[in-house]
N, C-alpha and C. Protein backbone atom coordinates (compact mmCIF):
# COMPACT_ATOMS: atom_id res chain seq x y z
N UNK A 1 1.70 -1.30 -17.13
CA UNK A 1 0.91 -0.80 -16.03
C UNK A 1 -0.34 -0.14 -16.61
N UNK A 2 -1.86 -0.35 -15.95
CA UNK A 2 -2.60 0.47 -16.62
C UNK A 2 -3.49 1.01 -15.31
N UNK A 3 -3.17 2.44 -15.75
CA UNK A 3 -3.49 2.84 -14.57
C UNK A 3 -5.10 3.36 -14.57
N UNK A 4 -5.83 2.94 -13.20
CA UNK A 4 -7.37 3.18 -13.48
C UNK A 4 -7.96 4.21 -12.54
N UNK A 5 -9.00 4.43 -12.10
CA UNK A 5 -9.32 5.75 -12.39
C UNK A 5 -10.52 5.47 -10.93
N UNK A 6 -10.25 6.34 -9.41
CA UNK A 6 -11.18 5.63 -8.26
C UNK A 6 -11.28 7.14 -7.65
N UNK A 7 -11.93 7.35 -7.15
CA UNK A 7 -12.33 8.35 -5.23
C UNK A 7 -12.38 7.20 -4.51
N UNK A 8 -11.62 7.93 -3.42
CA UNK A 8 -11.75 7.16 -2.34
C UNK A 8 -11.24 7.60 -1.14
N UNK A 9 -11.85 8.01 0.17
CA UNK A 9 -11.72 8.41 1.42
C UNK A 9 -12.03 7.42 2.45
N UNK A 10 -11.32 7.74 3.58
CA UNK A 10 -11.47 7.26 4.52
C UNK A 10 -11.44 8.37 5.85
N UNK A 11 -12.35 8.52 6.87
CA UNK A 11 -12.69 9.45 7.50
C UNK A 11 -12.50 8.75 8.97
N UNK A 12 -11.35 8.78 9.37
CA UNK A 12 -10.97 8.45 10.73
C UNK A 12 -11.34 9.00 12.43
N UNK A 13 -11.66 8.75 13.16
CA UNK A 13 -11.90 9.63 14.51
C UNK A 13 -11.59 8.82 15.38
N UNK A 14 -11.63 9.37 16.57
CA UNK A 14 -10.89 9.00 17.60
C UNK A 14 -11.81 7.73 18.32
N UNK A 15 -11.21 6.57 18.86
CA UNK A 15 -12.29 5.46 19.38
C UNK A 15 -11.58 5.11 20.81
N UNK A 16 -12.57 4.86 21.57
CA UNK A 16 -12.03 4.13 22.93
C UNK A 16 -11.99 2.59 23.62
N UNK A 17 -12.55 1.69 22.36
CA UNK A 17 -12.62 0.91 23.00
C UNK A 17 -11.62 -0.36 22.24
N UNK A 18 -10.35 0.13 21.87
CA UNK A 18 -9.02 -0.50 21.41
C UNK A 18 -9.30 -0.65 20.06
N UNK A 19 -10.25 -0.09 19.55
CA UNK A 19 -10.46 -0.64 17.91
C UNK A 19 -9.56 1.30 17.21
N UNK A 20 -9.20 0.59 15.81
CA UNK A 20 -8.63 2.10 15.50
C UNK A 20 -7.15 1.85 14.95
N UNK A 21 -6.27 2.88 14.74
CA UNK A 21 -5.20 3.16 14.22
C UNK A 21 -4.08 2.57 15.82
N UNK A 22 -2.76 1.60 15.35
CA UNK A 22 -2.56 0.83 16.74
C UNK A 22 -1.00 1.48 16.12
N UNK A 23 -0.53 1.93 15.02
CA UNK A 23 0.78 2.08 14.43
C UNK A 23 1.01 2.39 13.00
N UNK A 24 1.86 3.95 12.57
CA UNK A 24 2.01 4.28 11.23
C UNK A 24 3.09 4.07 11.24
N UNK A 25 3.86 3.76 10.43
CA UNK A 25 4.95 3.73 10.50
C UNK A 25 5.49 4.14 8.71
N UNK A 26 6.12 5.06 8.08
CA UNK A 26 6.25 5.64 7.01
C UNK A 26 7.74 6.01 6.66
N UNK A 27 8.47 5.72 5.36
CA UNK A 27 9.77 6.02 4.84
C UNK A 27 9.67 6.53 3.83
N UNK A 28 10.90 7.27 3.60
CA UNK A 28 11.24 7.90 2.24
C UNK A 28 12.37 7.89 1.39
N UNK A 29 12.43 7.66 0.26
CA UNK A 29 14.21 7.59 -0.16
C UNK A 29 13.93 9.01 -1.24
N UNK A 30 13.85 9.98 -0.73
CA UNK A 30 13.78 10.71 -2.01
C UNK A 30 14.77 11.29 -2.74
N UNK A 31 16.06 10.62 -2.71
CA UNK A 31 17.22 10.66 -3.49
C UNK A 31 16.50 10.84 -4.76
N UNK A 32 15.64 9.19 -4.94
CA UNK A 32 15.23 8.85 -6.06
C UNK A 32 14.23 9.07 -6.64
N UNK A 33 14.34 10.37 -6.51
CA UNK A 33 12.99 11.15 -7.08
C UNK A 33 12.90 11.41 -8.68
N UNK A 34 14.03 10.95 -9.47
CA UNK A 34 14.36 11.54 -10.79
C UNK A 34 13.69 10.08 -11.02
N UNK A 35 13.73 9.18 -10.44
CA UNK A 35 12.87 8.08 -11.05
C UNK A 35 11.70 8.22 -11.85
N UNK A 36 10.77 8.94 -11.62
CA UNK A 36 9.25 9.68 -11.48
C UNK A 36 9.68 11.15 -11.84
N UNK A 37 9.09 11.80 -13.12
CA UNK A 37 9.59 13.17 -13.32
C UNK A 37 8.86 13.35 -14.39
N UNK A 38 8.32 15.00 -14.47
CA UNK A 38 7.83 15.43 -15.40
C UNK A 38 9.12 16.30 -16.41
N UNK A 39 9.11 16.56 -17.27
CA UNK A 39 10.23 17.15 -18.11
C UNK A 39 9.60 18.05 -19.42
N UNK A 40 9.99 19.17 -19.49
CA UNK A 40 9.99 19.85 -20.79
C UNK A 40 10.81 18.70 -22.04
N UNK A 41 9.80 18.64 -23.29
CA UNK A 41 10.79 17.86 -24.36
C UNK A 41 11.01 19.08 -25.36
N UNK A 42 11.05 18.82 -26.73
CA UNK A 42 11.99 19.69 -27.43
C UNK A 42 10.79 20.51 -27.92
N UNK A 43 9.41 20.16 -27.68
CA UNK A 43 8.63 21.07 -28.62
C UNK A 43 8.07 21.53 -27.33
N UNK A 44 8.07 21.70 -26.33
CA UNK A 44 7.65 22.72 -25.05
C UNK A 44 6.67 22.38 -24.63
N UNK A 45 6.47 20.55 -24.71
CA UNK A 45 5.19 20.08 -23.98
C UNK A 45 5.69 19.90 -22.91
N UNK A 46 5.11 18.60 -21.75
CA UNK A 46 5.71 18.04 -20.84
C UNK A 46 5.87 16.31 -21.28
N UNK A 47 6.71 15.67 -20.79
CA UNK A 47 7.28 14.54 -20.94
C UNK A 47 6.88 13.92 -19.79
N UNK A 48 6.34 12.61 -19.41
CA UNK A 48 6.32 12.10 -18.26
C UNK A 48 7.67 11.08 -18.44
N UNK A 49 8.11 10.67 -17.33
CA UNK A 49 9.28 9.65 -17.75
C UNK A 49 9.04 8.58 -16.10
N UNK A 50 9.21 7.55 -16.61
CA UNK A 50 8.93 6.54 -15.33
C UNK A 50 9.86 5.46 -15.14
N UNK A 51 10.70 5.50 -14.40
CA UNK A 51 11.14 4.11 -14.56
C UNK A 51 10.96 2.85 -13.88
N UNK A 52 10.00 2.47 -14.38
CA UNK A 52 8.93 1.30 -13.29
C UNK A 52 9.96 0.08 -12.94
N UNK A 53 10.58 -0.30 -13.98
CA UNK A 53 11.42 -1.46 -12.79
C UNK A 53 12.54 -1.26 -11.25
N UNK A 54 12.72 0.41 -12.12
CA UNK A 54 13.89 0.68 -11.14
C UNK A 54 12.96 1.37 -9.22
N UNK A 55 11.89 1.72 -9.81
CA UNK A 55 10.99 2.15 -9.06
C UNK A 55 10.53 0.72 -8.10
N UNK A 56 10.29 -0.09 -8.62
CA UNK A 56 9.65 -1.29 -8.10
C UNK A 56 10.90 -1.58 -7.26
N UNK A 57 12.47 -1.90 -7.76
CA UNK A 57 13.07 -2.47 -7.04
C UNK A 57 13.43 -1.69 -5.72
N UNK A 58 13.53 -0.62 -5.89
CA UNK A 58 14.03 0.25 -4.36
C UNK A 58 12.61 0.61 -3.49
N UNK A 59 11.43 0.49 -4.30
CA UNK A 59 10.49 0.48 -3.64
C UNK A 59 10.14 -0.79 -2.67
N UNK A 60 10.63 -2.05 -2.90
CA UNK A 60 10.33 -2.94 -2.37
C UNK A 60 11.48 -2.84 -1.54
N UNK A 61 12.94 -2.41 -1.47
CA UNK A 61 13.91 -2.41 -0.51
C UNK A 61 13.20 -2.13 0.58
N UNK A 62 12.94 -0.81 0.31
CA UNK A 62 12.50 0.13 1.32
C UNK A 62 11.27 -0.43 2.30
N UNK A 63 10.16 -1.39 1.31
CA UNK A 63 9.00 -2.24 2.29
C UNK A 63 9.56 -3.36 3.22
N UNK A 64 10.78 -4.01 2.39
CA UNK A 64 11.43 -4.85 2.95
C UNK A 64 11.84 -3.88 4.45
N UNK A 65 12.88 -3.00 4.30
CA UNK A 65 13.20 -2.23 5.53
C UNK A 65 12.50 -1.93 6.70
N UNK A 66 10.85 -1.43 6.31
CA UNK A 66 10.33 -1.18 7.11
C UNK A 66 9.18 -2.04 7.54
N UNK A 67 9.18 -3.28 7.53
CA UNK A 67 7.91 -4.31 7.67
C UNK A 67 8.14 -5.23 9.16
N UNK A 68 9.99 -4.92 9.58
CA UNK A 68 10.11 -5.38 10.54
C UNK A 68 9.95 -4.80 11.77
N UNK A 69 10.19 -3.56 11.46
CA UNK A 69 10.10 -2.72 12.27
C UNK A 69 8.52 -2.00 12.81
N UNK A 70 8.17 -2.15 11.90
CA UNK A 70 6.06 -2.16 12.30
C UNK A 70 5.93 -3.31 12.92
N UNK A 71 6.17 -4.50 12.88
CA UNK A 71 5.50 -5.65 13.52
C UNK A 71 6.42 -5.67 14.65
N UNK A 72 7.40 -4.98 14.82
CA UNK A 72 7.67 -4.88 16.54
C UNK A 72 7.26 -4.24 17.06
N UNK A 73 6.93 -3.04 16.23
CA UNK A 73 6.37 -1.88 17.42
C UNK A 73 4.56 -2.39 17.50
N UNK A 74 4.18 -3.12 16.65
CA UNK A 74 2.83 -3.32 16.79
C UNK A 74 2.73 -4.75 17.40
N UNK A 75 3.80 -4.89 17.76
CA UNK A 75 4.10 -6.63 18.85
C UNK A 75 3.35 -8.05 17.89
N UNK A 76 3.41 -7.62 16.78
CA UNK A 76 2.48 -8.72 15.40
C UNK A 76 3.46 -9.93 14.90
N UNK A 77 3.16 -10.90 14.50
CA UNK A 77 3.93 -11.36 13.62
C UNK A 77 3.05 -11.24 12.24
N UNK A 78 3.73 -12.45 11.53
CA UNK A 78 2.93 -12.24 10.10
C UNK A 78 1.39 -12.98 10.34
N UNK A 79 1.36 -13.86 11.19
CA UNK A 79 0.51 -14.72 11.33
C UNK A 79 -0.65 -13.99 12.09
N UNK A 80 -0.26 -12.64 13.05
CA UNK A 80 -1.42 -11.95 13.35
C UNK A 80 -2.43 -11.19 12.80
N UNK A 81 -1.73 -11.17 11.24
CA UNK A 81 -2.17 -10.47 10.08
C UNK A 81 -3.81 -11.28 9.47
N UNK A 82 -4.68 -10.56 10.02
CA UNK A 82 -6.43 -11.17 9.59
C UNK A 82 -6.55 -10.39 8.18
N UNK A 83 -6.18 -8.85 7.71
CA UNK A 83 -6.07 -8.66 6.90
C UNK A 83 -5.35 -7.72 6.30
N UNK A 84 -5.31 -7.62 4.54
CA UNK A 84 -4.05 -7.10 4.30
C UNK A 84 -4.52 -6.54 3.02
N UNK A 85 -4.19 -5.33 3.25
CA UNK A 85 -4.56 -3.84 2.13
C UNK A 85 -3.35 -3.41 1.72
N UNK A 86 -2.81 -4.21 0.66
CA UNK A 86 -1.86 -3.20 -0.03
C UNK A 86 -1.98 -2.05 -1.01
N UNK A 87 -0.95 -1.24 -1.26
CA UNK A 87 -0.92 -0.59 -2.70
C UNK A 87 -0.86 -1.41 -4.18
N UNK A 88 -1.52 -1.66 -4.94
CA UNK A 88 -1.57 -2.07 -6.02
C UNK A 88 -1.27 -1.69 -7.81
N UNK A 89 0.31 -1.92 -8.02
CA UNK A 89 0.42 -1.42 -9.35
C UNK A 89 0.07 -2.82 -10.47
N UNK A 90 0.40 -3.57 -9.84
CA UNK A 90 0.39 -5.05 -10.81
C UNK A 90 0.31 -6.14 -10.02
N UNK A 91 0.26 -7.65 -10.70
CA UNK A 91 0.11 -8.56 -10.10
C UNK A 91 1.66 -9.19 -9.43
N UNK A 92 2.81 -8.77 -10.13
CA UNK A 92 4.29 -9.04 -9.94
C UNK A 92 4.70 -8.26 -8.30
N UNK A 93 4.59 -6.55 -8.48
CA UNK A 93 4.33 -6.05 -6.83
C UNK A 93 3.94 -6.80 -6.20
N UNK A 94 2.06 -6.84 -6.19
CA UNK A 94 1.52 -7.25 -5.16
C UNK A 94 2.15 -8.58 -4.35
N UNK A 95 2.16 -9.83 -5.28
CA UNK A 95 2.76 -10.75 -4.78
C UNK A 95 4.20 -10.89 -4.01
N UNK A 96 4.82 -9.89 -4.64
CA UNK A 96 6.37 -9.59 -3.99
C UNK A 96 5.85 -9.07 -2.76
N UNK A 97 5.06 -8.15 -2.69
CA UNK A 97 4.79 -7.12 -1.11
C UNK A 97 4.37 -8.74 0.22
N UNK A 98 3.29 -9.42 -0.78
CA UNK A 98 2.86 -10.51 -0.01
C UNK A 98 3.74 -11.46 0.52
N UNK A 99 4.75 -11.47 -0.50
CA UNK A 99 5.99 -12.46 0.18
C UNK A 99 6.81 -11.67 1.08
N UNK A 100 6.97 -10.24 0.85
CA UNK A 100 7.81 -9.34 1.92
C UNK A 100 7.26 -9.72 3.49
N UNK A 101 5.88 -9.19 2.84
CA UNK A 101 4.88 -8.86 4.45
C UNK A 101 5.06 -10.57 4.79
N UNK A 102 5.07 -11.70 4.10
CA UNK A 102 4.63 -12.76 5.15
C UNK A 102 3.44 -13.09 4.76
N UNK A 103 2.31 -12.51 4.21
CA UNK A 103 1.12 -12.97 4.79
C UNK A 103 0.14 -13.29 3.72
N UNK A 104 -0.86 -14.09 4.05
CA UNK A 104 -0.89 -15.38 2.90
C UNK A 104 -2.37 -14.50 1.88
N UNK A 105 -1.95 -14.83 0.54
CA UNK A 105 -3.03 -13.97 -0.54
C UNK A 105 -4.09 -13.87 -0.30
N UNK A 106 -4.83 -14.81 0.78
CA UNK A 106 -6.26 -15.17 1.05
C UNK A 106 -6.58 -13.91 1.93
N UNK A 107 -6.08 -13.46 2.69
CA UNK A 107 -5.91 -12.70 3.63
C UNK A 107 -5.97 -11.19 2.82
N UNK A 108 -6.06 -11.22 1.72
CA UNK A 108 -5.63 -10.16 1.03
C UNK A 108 -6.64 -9.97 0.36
N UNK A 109 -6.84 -8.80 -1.00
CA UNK A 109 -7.55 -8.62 -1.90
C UNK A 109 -6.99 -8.05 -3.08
N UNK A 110 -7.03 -8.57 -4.12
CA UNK A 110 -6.71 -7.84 -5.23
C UNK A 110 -7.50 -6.80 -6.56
N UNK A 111 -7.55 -6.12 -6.54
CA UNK A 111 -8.25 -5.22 -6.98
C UNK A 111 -7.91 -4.63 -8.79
N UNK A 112 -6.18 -5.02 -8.66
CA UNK A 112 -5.67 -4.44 -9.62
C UNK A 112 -5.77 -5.73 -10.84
N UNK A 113 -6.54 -6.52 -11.01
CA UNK A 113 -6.93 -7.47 -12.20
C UNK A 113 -8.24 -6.56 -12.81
N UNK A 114 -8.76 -6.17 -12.34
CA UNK A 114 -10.00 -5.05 -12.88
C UNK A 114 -10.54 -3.82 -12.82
N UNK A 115 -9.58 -3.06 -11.89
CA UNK A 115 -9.50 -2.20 -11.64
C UNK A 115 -8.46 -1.06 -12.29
N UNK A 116 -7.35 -1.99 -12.34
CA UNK A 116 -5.89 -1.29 -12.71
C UNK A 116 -5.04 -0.69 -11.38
N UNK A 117 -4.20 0.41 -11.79
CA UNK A 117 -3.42 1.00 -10.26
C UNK A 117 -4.76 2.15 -10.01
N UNK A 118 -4.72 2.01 -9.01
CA UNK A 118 -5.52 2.86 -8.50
C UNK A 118 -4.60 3.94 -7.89
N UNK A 119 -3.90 4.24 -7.68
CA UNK A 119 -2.86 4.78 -6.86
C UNK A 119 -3.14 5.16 -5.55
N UNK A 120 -3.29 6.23 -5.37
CA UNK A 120 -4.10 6.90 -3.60
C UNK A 120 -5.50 5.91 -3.38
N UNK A 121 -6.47 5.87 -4.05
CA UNK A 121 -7.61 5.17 -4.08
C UNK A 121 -7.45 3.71 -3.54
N UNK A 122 -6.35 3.51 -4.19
CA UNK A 122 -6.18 1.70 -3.68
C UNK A 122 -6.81 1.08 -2.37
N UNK A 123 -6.37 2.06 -1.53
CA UNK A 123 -6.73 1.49 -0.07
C UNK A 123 -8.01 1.66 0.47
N UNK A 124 -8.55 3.04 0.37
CA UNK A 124 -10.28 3.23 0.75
C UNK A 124 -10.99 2.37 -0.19
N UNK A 125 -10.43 2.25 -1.55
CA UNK A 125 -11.22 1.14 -2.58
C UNK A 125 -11.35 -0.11 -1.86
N UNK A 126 -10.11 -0.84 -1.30
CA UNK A 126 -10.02 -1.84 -1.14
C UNK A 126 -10.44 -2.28 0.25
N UNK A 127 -10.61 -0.91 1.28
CA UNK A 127 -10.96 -1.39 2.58
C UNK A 127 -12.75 -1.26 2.19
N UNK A 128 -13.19 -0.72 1.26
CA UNK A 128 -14.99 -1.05 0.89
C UNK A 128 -15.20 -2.25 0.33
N UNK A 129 -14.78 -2.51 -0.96
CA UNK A 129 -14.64 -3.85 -1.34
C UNK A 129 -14.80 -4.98 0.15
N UNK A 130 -13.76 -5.43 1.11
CA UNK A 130 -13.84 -6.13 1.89
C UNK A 130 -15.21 -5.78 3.10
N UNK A 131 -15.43 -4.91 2.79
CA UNK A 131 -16.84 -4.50 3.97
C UNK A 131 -17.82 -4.92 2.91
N UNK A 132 -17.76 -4.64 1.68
CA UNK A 132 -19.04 -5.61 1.19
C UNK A 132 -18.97 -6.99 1.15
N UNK A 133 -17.81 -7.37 1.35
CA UNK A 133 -17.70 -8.57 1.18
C UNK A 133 -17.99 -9.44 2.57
N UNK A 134 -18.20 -8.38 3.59
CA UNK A 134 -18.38 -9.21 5.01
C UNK A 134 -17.08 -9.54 5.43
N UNK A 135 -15.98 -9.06 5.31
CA UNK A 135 -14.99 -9.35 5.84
C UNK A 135 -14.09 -8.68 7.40
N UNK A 136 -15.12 -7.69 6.80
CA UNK A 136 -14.43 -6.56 8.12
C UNK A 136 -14.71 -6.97 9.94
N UNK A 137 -14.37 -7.98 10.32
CA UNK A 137 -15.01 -8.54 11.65
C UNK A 137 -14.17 -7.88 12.55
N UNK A 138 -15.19 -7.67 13.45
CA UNK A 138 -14.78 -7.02 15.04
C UNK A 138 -13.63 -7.23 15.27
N UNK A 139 -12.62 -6.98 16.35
CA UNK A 139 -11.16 -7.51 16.68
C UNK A 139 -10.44 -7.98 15.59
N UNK A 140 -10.70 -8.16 14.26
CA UNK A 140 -9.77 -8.46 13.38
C UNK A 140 -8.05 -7.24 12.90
N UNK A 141 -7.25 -7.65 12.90
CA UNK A 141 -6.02 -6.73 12.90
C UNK A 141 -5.82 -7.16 11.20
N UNK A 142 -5.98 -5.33 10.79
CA UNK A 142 -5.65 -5.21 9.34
C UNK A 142 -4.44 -4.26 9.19
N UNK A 143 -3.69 -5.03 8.24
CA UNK A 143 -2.33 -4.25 7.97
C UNK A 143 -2.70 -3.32 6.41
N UNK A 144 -2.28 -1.98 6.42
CA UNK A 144 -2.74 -1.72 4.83
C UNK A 144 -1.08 -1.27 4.71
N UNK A 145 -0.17 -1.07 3.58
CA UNK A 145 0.33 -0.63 2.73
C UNK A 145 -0.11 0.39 1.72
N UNK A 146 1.07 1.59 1.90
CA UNK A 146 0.99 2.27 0.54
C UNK A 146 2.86 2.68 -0.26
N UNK A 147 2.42 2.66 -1.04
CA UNK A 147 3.94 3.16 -1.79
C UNK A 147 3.86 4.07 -2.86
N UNK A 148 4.50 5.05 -2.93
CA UNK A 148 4.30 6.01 -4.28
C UNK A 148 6.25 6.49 -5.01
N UNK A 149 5.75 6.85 -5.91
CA UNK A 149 6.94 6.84 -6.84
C UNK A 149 8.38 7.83 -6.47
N UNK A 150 7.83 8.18 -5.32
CA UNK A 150 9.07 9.37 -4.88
C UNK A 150 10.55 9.18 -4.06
N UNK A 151 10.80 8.41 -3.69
CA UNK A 151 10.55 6.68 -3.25
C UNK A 151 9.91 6.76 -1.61
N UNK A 152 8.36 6.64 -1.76
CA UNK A 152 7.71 6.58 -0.68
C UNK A 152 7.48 5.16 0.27
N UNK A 153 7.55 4.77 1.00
CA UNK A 153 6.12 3.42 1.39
C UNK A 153 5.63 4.04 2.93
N UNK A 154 4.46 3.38 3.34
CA UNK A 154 4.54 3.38 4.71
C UNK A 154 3.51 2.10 4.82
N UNK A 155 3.19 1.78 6.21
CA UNK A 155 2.35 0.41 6.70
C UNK A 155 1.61 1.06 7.87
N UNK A 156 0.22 0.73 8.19
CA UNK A 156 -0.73 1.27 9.45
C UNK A 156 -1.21 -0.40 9.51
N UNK A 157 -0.69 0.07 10.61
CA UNK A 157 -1.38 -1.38 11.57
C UNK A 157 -2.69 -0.68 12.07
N UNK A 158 -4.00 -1.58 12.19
CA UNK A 158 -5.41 -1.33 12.73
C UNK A 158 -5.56 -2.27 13.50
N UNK A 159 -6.81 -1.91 14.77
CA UNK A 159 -7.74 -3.27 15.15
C UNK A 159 -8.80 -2.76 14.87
N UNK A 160 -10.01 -3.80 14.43
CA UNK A 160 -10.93 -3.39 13.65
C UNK A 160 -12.70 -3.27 15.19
């Protein structure tokens, strides 16, 4: 994993004419929080300790769990999906999230071939990226993803 280095905000307000935030929907397993941990070692520094496969696999349970349940409450299938902002640690995730969600790479952007993990940043990075790119069209419905190591994920459905 190499993790890279972004700011990035997104500054939301209230809209009336159906464009905007349509569904959050957010989980937690924080059993597995020892996954991700800082630790005293023997000479009284701190230790980071990660366990990225075991992290990846319950992290993706958990997207798996909750991807059905957003596209009912947001009445979507995969196919209503115009675009798609995930969290980005690697190219192995991303593609797994893409096969979770359904929805096809084109539709997507990847960021983490030159960028690295961006972690929090991922998504304001990646929803600018696609506005320079001319992608951001009126009525288009964007799904973003995030996941963090605590065992977090959640999904926001938009109309644009």
């Amino acid at each position: 994993m190499t993790v890279g280095d972004a700011a990035g905000a997104m500054v939301l307000g209230p809209a009336e004419d159906g464009r905007g935030i349509d569904q959050i929907r957010c989980g937690s397993l924080s059993r597995h929080h020892a996954l991700c941990s800082y630790n005293h070692n023997d000479y009284g520094n701190l230790s980071f300790n990660m366990d990225m496969g075991r992290i990846s696999a319950v992290t993706l349970k958990l997207v798996k769990d909750l991807i059905g349940p957003t596209y009912h409450e947001l009445n979507w299938r995969p196919e209503n999906v115009d675009l798609f902002i995930p969290h980005q640690v690697g190219q192995r995730p991303f593609l797994k999230v893409l096969d979770i969600v359904g929805v096809q790479k084109e539709k997507s952007i990847a960021t983490f071939t030159k960028l690295g993990n961006l972690a929090s940043a991922t998504v304001p990075v990646c929803f600018d990226r696609m506005k320079q790119q001319g992608r951001l069209l009126p009525g288009s419905k964007m799904l973003m993803a995030s996941s963090g190591s605590g065992i977090v994920a959640s999904f926001v459905g938009m109309s644009l």
